[in-house]
C-alpha atoms as a PDB file:
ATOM      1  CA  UNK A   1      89.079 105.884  95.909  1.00  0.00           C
ATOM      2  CA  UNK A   2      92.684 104.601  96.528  1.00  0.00           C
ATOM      3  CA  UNK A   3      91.239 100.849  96.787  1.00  0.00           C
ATOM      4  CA  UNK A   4      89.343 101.714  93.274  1.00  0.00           C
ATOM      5  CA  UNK A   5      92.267 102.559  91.269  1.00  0.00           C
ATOM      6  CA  UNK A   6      94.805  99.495  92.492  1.00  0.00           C
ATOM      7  CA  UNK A   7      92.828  97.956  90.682  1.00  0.00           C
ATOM      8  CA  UNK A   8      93.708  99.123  87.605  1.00  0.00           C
ATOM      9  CA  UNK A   9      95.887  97.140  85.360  1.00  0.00           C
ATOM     10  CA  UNK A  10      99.226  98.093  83.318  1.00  0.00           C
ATOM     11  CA  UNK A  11      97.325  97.461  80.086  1.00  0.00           C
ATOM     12  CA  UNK A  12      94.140  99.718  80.782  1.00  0.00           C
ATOM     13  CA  UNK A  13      96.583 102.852  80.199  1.00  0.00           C
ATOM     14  CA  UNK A  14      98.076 100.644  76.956  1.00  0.00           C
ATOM     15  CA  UNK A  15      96.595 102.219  73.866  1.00  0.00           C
ATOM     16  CA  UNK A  16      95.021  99.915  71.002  1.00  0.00           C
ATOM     17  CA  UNK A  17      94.870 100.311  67.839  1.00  0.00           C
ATOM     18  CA  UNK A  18      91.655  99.157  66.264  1.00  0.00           C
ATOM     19  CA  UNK A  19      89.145 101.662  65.020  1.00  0.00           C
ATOM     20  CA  UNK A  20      87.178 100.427  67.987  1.00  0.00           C
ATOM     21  CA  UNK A  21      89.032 102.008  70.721  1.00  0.00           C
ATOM     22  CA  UNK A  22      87.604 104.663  70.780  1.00  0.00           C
ATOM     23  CA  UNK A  23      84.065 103.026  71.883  1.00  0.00           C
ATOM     24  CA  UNK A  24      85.523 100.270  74.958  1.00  0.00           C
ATOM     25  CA  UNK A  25      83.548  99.860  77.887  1.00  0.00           C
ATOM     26  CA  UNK A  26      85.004 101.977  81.209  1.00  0.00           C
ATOM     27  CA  UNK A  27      87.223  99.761  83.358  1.00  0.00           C
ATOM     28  CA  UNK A  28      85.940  98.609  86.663  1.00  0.00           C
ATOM     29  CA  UNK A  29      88.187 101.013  88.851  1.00  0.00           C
ATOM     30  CA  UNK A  30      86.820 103.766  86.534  1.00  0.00           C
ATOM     31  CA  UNK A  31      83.240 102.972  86.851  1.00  0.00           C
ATOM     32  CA  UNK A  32      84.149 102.467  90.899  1.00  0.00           C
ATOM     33  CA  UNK A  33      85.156 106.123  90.647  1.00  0.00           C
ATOM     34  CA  UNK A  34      83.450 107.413  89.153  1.00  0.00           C
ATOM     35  CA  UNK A  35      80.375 105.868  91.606  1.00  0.00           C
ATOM     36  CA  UNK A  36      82.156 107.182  94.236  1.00  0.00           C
ATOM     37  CA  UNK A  37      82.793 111.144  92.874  1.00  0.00           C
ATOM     38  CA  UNK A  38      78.866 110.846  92.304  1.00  0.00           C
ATOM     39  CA  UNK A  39      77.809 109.967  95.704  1.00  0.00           C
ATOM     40  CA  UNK A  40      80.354 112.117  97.437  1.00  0.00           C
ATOM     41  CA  UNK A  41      79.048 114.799  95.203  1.00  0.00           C
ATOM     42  CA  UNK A  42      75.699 114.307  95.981  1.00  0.00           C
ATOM     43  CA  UNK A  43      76.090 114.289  99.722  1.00  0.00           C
ATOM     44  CA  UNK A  44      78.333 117.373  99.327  1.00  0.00           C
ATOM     45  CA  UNK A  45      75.465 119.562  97.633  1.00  0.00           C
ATOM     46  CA  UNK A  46      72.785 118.216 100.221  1.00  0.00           C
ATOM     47  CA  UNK A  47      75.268 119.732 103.289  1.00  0.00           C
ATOM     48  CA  UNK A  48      77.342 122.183 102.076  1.00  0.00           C
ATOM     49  CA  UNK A  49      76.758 125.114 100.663  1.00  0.00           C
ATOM     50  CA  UNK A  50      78.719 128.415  99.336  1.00  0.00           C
ATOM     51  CA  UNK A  51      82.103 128.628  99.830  1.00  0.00           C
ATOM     52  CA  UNK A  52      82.468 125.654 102.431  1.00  0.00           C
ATOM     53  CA  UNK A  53      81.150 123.343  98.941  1.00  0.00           C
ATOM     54  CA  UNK A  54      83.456 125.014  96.702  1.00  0.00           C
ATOM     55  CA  UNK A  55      86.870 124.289  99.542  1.00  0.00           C
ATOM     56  CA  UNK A  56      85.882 120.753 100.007  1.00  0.00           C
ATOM     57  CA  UNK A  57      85.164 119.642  96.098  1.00  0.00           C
ATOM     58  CA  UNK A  58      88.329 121.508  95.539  1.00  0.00           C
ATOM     59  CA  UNK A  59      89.883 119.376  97.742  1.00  0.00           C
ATOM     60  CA  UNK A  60      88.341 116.352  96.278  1.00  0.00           C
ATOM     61  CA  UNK A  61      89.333 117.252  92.967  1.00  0.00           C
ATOM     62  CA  UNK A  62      92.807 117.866  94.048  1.00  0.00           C
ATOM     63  CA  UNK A  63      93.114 114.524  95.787  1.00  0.00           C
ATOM     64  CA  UNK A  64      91.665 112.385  93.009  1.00  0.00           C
ATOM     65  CA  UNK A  65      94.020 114.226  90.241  1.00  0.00           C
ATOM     66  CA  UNK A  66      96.824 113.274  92.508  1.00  0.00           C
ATOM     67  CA  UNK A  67      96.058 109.816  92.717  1.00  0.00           C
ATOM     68  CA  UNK A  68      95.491 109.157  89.050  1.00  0.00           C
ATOM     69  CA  UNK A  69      98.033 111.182  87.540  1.00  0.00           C
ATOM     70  CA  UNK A  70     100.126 108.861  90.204  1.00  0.00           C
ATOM     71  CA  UNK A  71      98.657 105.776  88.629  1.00  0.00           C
ATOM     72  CA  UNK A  72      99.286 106.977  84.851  1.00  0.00           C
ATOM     73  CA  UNK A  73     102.787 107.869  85.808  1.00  0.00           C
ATOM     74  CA  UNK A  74     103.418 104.045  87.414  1.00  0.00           C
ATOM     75  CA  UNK A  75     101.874 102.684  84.322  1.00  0.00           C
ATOM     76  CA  UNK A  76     103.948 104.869  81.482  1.00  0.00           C
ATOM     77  CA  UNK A  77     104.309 102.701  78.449  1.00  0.00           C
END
């Protein structure tokens, strides 16, 4: 997920302000993500279960809040 969001560019964080905005298509790194949070997901439910599931999406969670809120942070306007 790390190589996902290097992609991500200065300007994807940059606000605009067209009525528009609201409705722009997901960046790549977003959409990479977001692919990746499904599959791991997936494969998660299919052989995990209980509390073992609930520890390691935690833990998923946890890591890919870290790493965004790193890359907003970088990219402050």
């Amino acid at each position: 997920m790390g190589a996902q969001l290097t992609k991500q560019k200065k300007t994807d964080f940059k606000p605009r302000n067209d009525d528009d905005s609201f409705a722009r298509v997901n960046t790549e790194p977003c959409i990479g993500c977001c692919d990746i949070l499904e599959k791991v997901g997936i494969a998660a439910k299919q052989n995990l279960s209980g509390k073992n599931l609930e520890v390691f999406l935690t833990e998923v969670g946890v890591a890919f809040h870290r790493y965004g809120f790193r890359d907003i942070i970088l990219y402050i306007i």
